[in-house]
Protein backbone atom coordinates (compact mmCIF):
# COMPACT_ATOMS: atom_id res chain seq x y z
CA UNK A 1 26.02 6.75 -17.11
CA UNK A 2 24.53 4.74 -14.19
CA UNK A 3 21.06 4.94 -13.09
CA UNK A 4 19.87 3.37 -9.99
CA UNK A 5 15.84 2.56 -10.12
CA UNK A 6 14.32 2.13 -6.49
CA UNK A 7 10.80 0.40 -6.26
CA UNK A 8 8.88 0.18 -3.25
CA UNK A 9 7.47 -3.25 -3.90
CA UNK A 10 8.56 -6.22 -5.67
CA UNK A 11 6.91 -6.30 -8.63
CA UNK A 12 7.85 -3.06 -10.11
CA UNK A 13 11.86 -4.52 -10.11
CA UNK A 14 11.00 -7.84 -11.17
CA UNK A 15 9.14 -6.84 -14.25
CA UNK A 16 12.20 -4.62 -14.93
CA UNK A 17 15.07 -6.81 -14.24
CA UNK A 18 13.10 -9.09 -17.90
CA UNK A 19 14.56 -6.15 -19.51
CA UNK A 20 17.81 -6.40 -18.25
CA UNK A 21 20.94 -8.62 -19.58
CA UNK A 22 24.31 -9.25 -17.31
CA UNK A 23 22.42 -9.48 -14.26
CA UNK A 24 24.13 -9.94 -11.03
CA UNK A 25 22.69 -9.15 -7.09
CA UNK A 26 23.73 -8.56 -3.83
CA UNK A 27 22.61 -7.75 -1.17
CA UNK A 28 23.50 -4.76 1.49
CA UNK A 29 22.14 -3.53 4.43
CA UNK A 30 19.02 -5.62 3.88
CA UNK A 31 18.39 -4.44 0.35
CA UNK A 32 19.08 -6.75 -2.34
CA UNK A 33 20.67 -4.66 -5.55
CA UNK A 34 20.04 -6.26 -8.80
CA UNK A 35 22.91 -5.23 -11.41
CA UNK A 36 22.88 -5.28 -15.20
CA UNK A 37 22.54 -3.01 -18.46
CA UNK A 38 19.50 -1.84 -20.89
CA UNK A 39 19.68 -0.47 -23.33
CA UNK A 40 23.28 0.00 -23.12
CA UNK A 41 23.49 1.65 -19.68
CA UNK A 42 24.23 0.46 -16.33
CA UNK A 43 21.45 -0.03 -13.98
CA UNK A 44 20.81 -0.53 -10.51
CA UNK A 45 17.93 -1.69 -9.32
CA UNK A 46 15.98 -2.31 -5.74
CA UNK A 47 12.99 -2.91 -3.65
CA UNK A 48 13.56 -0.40 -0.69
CA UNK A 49 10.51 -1.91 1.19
CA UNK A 50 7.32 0.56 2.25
CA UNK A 51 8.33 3.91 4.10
CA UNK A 52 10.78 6.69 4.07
CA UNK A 53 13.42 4.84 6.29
CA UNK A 54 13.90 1.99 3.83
CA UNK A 55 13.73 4.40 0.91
CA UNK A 56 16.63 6.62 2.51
CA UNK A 57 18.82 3.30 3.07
CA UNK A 58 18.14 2.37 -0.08
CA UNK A 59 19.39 5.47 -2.41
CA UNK A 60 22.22 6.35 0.31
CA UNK A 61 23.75 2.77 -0.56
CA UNK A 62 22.78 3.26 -4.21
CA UNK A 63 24.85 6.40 -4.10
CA UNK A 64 27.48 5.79 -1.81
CA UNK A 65 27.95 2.01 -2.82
CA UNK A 66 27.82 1.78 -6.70
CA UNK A 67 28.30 5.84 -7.09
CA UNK A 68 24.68 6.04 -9.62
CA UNK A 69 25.01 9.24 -11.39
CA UNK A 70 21.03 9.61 -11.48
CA UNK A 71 18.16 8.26 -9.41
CA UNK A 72 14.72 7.34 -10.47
CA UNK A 73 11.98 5.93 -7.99
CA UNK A 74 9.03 4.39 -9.72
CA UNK A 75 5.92 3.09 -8.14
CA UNK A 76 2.03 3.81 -7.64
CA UNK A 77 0.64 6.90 -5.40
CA UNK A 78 -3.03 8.22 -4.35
CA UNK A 79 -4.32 10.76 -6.25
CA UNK A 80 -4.67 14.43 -4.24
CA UNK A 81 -6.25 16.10 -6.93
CA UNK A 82 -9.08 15.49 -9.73
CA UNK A 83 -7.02 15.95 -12.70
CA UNK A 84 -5.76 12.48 -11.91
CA UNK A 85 -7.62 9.37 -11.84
CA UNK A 86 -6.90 6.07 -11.40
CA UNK A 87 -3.99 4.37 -14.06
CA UNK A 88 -2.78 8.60 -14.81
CA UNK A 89 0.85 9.50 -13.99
CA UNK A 90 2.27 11.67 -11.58
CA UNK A 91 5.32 13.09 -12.30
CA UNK A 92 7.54 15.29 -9.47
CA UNK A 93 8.40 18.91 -9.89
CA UNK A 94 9.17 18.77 -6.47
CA UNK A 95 8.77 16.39 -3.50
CA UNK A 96 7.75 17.29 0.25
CA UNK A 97 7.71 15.36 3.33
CA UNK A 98 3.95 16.00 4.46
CA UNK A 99 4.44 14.31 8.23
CA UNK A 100 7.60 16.32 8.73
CA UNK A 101 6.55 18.88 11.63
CA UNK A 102 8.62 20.91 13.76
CA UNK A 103 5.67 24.30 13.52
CA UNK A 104 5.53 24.26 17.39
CA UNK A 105 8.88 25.87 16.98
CA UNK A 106 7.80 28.37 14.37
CA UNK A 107 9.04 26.08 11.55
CA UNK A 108 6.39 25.93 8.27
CA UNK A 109 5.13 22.35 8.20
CA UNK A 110 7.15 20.14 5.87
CA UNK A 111 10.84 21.92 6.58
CA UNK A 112 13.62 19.58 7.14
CA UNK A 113 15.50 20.79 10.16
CA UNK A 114 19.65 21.34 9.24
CA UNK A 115 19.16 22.08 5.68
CA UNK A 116 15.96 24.26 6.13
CA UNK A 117 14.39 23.10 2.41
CA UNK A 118 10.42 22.64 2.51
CA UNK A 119 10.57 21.29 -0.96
CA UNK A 120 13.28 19.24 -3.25
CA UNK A 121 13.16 19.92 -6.73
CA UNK A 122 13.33 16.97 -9.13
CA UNK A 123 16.13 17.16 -12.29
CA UNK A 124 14.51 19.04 -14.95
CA UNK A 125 16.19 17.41 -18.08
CA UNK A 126 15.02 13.88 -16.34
CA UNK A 127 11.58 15.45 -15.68
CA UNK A 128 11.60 16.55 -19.16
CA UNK A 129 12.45 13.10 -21.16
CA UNK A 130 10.02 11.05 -18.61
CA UNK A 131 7.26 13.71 -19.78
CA UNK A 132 8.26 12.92 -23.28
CA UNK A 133 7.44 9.21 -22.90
CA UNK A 134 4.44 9.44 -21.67
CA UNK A 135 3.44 11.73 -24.34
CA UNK A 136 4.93 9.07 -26.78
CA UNK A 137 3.17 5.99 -25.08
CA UNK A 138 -0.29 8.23 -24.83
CA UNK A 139 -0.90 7.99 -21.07
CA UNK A 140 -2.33 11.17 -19.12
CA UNK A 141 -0.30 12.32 -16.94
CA UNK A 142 0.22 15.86 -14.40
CA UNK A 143 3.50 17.06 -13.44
CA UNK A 144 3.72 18.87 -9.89
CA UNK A 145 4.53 18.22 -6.08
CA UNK A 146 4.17 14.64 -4.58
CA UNK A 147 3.94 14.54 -1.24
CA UNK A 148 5.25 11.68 1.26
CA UNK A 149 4.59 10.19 4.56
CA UNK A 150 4.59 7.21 6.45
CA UNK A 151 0.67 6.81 6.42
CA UNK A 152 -1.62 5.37 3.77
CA UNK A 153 -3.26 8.54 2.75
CA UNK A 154 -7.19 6.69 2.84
CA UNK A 155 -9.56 9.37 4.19
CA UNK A 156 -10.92 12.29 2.30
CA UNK A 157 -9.78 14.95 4.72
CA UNK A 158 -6.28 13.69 4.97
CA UNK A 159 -5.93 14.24 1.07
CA UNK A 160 -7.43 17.74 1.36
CA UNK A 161 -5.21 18.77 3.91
CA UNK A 162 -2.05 17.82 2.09
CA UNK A 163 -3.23 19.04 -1.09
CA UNK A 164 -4.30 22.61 0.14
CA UNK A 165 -1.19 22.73 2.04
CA UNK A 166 1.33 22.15 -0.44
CA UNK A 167 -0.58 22.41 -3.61
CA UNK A 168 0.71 18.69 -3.83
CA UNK A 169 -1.23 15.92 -6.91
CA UNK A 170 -0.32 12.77 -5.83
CA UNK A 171 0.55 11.51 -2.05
CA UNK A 172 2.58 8.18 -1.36
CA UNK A 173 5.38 6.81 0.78
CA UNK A 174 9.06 6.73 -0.60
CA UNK A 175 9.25 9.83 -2.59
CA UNK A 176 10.02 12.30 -0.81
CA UNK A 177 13.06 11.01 1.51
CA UNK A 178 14.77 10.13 -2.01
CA UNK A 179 14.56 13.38 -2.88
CA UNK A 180 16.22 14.12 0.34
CA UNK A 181 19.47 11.96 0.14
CA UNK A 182 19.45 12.96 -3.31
CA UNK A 183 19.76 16.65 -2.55
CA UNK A 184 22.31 16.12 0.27
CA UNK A 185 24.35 14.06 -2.08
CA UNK A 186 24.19 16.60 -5.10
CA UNK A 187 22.76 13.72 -7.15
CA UNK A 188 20.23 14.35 -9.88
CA UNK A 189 16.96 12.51 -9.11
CA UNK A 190 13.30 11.87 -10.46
CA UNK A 191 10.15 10.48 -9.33
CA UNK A 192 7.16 8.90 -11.56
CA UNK A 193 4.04 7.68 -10.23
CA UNK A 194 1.40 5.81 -11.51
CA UNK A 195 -1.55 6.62 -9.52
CA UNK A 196 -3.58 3.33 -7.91
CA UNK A 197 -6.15 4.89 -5.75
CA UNK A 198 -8.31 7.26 -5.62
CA UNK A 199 -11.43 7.85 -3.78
CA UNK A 200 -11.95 4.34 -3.45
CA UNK A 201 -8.62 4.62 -0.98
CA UNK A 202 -7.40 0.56 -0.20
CA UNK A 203 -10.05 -0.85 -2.27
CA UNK A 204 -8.59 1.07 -5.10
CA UNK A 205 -5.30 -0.14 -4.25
CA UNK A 206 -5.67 -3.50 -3.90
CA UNK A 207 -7.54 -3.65 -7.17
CA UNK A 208 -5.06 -1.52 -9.44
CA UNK A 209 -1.76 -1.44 -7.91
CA UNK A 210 -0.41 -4.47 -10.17
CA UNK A 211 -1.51 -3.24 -13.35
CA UNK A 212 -0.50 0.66 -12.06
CA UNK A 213 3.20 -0.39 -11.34
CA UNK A 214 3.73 -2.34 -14.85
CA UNK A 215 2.42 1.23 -16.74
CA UNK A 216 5.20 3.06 -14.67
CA UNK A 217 7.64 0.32 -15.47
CA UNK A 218 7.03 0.82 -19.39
CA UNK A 219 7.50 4.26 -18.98
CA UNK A 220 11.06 3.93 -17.02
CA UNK A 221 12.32 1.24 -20.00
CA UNK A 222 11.79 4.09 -21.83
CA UNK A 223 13.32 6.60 -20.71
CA UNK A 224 16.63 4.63 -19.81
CA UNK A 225 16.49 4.23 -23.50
CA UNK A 226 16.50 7.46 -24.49
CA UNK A 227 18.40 8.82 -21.66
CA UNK A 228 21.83 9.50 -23.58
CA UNK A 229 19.96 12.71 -24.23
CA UNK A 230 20.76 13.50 -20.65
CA UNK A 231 24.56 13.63 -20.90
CA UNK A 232 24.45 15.91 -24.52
CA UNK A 233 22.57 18.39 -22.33
């Protein structure tokens, strides 16, 4: 089995490529792709960059380019509800793309035009094992929707709005056009953030993003461990 790992920043595939051996690179379409095994398996590994354009190229060359059975994008969020707090994990159920809005038409907000889906469901055996993990390693975590946009979700009311609209925990950047290519690809995928701000919006961020990003990177060294239980189910 090969699973391909995007990151949005740099330091969430640096600190995993220390746990790699065999490591190789190369770079395509502005991405560079960092090779090698743990654990036994065959990873792929990237920085897409901020933003759901970057994160698209980067799983549609994932996929299309070394042919990764399963996709996993890591990272740090903003918390949209209080059962998370700063250094908890959100895991996806689902994914939505909040800034997605064709309602003048009579769309619902969030519905990607040509395959009419609203919400993309994560892989429920990976959802499963990454939820064991967590539980192993002790960390708090919520599993539900995580919403994504191209804006820094900072002010109170923007973090209301999302979460009353689509019942979503946890809002950030990448998510949410992964789960798109994904679906269109028929590729299993799943998405684990470790949440970096709160209330306290950039400030938050800029204090706990580091330390948020290594916690989801222990829990993804994990679960490529363990993930031959994927392929007995």
């Amino acid at each position: 089995m090969k699973i391909g790992v995007i990151g949005a920043m740099q330091m969430e595939i640096d600190n995993l490529k220390e746990s790699m051996e065999n490591v190789t690179a190369e770079t395509v379409s502005g991405v560079t792709f960092v090779c090698g095994t743990l654990g036994g398996k065959e990873i792929v590994a990237a920085v897409c960059g901020v933003g759901k354009v970057f994160a698209a190229i980067c799983a549609e060359a994932m996929i299309l380019h070394w042919h990764v059975d399963r996709i996993i994008n890591i990272g740090v969020a903003g918390t949209l509800c209080k059962e998370l707090g700063v250094m908890d994990i959100a895991v996806a159920s689902a994914v939505v793309q909040h800034d997605m809005n064709t309602s003048a038409l009579g769309d619902p907000v969030g519905l990607i035009s040509g395959i009419n889906e609203v919400f993309f469901d994560t892989d429920e055996g990976m959802r499963k094992l990454l939820c064991e993990c967590l539980t192993e390693k002790g960390y708090r975590y919520q599993v539900g929707t995580i919403a994504t946009g191209d804006l820094f979700l900072h002010k109170k009311e923007q973090k209301e709005r999302i979460h009353e609209r689509f019942q979503a925990i946890a809002g950030e950047m990448e998510g949410g056009s992964i789960g798109q290519v994904c679906y269109v690809n028929a590729v299993p995928f799943a998405i684990l953030r470790s949440i970096s701000d709160g209330e306290g919006g950039a400030m938050d961020y800029a204090e706990f993003a580091e330390l948020a990003a290594l916690r989801a990177i222990e829990v993804v060294v994990s679960f490529i461990e363990k993930s031959d239980v994927l392929e007995q189910a």
